[in-house]
N, C-alpha and C. Protein backbone atom coordinates (compact mmCIF):
# COMPACT_ATOMS: atom_id res chain seq x y z
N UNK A 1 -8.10 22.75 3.32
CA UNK A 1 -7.90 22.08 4.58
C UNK A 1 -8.15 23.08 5.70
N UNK A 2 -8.92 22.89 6.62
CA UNK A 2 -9.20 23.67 7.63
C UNK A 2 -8.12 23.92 8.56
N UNK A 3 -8.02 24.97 9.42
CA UNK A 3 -6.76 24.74 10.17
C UNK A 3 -7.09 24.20 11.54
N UNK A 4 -8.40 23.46 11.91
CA UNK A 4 -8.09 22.44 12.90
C UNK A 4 -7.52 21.43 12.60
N UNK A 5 -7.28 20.74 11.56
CA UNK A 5 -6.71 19.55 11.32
C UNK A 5 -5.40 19.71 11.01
N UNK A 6 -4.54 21.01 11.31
CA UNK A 6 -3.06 20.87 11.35
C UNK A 6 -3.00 21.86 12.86
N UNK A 7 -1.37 20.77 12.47
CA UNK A 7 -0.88 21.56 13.80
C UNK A 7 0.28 21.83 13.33
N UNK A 8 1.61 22.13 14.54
CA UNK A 8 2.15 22.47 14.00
C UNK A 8 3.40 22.47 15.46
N UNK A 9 4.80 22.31 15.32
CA UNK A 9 5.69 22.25 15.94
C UNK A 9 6.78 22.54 15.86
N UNK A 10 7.88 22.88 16.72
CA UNK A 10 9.02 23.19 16.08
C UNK A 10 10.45 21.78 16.65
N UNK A 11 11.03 21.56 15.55
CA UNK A 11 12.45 20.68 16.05
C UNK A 11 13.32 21.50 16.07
N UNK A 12 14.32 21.42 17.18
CA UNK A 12 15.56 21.57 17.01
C UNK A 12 16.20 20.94 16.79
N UNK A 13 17.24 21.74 16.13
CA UNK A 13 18.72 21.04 15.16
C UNK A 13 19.79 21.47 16.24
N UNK A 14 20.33 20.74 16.98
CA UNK A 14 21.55 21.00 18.16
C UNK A 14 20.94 22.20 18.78
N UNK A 15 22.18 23.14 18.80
CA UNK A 15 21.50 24.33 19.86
C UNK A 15 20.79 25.09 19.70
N UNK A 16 21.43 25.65 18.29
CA UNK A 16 20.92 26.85 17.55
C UNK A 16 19.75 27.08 16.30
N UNK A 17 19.70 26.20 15.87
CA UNK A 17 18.79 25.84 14.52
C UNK A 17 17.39 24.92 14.97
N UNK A 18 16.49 25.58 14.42
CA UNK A 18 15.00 25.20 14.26
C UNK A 18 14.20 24.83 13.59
N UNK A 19 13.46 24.04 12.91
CA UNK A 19 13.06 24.15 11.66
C UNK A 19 10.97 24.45 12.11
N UNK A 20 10.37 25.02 11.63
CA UNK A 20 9.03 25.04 11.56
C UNK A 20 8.24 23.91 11.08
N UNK A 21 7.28 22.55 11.47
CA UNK A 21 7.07 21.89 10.89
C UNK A 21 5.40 21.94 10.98
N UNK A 22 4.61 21.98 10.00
CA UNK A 22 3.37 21.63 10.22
C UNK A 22 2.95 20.30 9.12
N UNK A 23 1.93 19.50 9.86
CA UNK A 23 1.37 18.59 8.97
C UNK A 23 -0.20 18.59 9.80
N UNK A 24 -0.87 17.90 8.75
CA UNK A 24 -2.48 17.36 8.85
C UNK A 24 -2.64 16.14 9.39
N UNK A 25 -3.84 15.76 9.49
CA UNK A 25 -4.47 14.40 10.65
C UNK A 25 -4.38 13.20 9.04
N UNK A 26 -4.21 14.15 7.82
CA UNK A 26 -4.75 13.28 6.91
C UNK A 26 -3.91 12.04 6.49
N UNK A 27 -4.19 11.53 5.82
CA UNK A 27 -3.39 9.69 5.86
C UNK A 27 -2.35 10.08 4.61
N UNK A 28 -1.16 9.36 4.54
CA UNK A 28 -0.90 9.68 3.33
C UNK A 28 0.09 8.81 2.73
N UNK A 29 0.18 8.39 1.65
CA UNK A 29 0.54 7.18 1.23
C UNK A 29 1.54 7.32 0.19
N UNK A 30 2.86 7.18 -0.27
CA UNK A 30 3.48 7.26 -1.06
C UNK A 30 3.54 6.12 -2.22
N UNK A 31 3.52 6.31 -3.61
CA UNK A 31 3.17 5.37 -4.10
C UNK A 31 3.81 5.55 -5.57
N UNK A 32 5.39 4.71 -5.55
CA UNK A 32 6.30 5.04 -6.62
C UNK A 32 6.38 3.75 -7.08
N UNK A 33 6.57 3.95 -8.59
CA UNK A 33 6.64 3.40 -9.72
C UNK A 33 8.27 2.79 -10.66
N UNK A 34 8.66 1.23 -10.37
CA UNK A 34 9.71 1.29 -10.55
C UNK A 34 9.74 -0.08 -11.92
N UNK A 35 10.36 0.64 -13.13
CA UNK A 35 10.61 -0.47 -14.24
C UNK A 35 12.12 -0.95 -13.97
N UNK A 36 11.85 -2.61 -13.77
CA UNK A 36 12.95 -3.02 -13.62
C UNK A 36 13.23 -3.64 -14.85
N UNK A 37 12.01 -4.02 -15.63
CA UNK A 37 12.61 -3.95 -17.63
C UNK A 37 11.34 -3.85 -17.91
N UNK A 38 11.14 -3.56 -19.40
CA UNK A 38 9.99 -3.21 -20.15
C UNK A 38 8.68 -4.19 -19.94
N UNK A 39 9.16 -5.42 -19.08
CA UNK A 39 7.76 -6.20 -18.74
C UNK A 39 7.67 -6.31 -17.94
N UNK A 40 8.32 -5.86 -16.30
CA UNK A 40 7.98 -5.84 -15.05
C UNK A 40 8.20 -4.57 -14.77
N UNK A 41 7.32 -4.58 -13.62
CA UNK A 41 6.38 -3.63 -13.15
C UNK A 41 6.90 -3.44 -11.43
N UNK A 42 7.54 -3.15 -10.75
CA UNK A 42 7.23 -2.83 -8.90
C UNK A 42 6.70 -1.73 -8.56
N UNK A 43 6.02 -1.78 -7.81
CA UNK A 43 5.39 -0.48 -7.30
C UNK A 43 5.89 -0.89 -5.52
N UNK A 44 5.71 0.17 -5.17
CA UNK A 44 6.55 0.55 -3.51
C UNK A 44 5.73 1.83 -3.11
N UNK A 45 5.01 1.28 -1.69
CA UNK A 45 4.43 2.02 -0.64
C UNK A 45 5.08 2.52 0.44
N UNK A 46 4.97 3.44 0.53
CA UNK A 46 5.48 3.84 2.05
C UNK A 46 4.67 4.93 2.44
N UNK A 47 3.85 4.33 3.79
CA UNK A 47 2.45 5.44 4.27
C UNK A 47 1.86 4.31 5.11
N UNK A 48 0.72 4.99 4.84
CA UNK A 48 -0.82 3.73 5.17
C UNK A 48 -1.29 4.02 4.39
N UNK A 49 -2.05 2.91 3.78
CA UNK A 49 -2.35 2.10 2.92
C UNK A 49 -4.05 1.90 3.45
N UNK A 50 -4.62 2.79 2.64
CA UNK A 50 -6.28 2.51 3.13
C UNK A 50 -6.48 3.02 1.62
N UNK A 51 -8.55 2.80 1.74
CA UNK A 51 -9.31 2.77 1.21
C UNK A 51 -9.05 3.85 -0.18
N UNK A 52 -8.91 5.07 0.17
CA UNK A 52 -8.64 5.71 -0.48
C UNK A 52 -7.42 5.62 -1.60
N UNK A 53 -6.71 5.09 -1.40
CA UNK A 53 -5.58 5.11 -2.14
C UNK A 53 -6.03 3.16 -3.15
N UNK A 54 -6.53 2.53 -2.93
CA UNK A 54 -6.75 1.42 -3.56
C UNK A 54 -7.15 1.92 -5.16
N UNK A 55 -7.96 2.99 -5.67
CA UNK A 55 -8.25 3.28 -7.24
C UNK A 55 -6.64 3.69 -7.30
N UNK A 56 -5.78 4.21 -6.99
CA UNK A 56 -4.48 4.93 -7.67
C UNK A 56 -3.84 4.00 -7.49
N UNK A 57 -3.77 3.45 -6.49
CA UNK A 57 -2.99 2.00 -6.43
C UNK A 57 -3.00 0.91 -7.90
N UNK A 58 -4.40 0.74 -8.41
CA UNK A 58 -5.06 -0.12 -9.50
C UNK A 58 -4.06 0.83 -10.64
N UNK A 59 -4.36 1.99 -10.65
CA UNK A 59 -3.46 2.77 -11.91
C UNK A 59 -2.65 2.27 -12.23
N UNK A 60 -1.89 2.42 -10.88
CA UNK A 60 0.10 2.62 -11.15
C UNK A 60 0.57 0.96 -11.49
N UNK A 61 -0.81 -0.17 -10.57
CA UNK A 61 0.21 -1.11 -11.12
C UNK A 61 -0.36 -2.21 -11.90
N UNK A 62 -1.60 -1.41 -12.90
CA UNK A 62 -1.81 -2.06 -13.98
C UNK A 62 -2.00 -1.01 -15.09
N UNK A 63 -0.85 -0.39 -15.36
CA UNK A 63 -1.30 0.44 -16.42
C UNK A 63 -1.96 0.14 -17.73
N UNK A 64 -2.80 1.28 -18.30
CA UNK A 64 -3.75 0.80 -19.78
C UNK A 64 -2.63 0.27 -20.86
N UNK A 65 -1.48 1.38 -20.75
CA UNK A 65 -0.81 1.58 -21.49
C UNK A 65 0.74 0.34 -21.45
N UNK A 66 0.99 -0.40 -20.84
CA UNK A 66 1.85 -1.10 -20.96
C UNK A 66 2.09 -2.56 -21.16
N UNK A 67 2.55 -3.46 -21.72
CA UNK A 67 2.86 -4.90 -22.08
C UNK A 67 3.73 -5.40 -20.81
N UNK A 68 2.98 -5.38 -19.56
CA UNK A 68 4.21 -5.47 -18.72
C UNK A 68 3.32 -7.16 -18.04
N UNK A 69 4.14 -8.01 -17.77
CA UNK A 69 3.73 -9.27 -17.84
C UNK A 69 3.97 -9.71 -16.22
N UNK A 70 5.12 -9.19 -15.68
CA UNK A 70 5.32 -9.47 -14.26
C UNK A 70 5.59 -8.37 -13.31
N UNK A 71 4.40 -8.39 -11.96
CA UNK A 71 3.93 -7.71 -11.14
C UNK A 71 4.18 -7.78 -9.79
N UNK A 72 5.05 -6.44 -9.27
CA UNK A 72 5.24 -6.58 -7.62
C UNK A 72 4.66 -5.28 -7.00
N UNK A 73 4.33 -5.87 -5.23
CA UNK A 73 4.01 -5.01 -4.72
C UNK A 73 4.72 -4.78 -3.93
N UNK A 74 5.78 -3.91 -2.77
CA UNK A 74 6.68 -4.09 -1.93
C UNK A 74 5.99 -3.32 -0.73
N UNK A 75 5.77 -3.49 0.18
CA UNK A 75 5.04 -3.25 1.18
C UNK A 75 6.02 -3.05 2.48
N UNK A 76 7.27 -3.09 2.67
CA UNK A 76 8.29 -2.95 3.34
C UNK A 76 8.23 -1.60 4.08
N UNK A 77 7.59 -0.67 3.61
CA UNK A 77 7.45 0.57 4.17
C UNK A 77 5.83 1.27 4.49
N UNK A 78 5.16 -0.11 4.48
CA UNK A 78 3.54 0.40 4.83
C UNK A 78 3.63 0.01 6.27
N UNK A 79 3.06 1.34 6.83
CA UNK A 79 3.04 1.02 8.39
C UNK A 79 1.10 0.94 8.95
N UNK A 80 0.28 1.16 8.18
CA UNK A 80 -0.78 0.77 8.32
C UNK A 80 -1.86 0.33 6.87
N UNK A 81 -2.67 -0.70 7.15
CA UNK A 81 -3.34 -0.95 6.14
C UNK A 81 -4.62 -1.55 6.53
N UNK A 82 -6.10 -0.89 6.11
CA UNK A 82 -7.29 -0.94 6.54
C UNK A 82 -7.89 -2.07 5.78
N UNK A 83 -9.20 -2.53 6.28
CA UNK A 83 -9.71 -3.49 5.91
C UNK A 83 -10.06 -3.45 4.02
N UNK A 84 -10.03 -2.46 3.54
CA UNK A 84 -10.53 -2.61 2.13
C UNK A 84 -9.34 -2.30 1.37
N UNK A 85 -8.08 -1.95 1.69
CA UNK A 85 -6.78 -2.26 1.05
C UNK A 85 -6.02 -3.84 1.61
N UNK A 86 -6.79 -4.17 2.35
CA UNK A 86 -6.66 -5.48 2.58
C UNK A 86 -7.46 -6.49 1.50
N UNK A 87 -8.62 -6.55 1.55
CA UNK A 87 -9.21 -6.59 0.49
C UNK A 87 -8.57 -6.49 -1.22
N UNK A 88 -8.09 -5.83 -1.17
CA UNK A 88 -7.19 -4.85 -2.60
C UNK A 88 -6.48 -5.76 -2.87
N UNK A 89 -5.36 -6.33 -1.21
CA UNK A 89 -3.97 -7.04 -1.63
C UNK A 89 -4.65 -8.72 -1.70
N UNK A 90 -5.67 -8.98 -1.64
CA UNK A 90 -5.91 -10.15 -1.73
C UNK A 90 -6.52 -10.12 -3.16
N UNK A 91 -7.02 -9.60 -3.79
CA UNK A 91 -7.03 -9.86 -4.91
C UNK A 91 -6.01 -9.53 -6.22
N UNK A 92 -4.91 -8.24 -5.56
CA UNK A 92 -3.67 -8.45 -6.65
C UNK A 92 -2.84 -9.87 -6.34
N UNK A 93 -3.17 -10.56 -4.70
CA UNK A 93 -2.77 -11.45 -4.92
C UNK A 93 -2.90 -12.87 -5.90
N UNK A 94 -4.34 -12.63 -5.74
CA UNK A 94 -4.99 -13.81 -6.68
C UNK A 94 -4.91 -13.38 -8.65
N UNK A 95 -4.58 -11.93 -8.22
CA UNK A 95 -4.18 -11.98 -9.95
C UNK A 95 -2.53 -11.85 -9.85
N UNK A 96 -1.95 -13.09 -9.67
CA UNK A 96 -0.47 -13.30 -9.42
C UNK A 96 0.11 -11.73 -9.56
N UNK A 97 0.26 -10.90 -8.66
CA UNK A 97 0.83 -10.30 -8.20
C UNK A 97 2.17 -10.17 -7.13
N UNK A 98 3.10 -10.67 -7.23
CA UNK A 98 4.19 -10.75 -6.24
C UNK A 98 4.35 -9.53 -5.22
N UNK A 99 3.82 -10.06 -4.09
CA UNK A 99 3.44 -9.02 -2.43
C UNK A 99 4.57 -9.35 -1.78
N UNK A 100 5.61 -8.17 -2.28
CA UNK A 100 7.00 -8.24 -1.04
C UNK A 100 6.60 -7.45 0.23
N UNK A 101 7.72 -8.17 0.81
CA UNK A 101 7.69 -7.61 2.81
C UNK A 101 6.20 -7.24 2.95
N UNK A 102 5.55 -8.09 3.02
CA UNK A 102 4.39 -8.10 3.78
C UNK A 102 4.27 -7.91 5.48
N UNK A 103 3.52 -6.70 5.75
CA UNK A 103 3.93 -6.85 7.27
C UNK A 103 3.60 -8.06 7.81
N UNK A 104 3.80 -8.71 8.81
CA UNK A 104 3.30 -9.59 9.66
C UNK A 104 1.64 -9.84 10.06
N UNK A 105 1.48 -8.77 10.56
CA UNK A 105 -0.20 -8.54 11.14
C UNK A 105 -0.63 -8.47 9.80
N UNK A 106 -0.37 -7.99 8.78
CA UNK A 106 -1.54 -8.39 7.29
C UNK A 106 -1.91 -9.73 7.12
N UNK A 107 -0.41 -10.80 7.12
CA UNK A 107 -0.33 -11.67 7.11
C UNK A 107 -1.38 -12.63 7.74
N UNK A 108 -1.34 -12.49 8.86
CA UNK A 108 -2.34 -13.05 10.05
C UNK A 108 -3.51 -12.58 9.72
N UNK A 109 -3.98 -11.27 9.39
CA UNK A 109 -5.30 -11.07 9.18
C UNK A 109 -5.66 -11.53 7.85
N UNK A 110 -4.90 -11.83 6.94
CA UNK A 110 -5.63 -12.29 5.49
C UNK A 110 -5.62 -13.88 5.95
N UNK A 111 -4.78 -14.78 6.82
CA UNK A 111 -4.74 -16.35 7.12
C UNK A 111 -6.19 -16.31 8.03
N UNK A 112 -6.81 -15.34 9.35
CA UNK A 112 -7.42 -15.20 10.19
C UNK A 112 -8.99 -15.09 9.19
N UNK A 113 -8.96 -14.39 8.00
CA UNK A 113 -10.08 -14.28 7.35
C UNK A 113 -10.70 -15.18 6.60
N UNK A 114 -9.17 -16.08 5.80
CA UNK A 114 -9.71 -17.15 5.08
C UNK A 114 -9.33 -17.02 3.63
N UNK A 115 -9.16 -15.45 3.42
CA UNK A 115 -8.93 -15.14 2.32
C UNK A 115 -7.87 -15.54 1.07
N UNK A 116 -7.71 -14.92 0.27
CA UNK A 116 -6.48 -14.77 -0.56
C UNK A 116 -6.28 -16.32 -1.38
N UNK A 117 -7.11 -17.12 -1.71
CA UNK A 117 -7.10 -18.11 -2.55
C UNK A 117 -7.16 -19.25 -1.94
N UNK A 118 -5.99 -20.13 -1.78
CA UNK A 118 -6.09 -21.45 -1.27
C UNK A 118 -6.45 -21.91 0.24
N UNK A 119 -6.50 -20.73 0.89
CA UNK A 119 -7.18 -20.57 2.21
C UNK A 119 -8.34 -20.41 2.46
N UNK A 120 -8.98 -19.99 1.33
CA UNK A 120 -10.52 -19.31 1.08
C UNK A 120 -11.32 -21.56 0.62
N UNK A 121 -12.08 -21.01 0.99
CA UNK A 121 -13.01 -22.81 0.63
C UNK A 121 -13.89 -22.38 -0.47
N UNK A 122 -13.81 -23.76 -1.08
CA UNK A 122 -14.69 -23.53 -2.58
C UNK A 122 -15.65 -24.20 -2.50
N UNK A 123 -16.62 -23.88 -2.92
CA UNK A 123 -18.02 -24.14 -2.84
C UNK A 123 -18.26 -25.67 -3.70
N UNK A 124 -18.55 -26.75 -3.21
CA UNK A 124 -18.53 -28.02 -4.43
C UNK A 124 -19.68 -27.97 -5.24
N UNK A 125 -18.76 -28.71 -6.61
CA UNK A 125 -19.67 -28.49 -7.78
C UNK A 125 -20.78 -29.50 -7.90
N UNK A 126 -21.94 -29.24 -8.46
CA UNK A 126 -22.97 -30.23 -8.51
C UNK A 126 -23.12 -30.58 -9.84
């Protein structure tokens, strides 16, 4: 990481205490893994939620390795999400995926697009 893309600041703690803090411009997304029994699955974001993180996203909440039958996403702590993790949540939606606390503005932009299944129009059969 170059050191234009961090900076760096200090907080104070009351009068006397300081702590040194540096961070980067870079995005960053937390992305934990919670068995609530051997066949469900939650996964929980807290970050923004872009492009990059959509392959690790696919990992954590369809693993190779597990018999797990019911699927959540909790979104309660995503404070941004770009057009191709938008994309992402419309199709874990359509593979019944249960999308908790959805922010609001996702909401509107997946109703505004058309997307996400029964909103989307189907082409008639001939």
């Amino acid at each position: 990481m170059s050191e234009a893309n961090t900076r760096s600041i200090v907080i104070y703690h009351g009068t006397r205490r300081a702590t040194w803090v540096e961070w980067s411009d870079r995005v960053v997304l937390k992305i934990t893994t919670v068995r609530e029994n051997p066949k469900s699955l939650k996964v929980i974001l807290c970050g923004q939620f872009t492009r990059e993180y959509v392959a690790e996203l696919k990992k954590a909440l369809w693993p190779e390795d597990a018999a797990v039958e019911t699927f959540a996403l909790d979104l309660a702590n995503v404070s941004f999400v770009d057009r191709e993790a938008m994309v992402f949540l419309c199709g874990a939606k359509s593979r019944n995926v249960a999308i908790q606390n959805i922010p609001s503005y996702v909401t509107r932009w997946i109703e505004q697009e058309g997307r996400c299944g029964s909103s989307r129009q189907q082409s008639p059969e001939k």
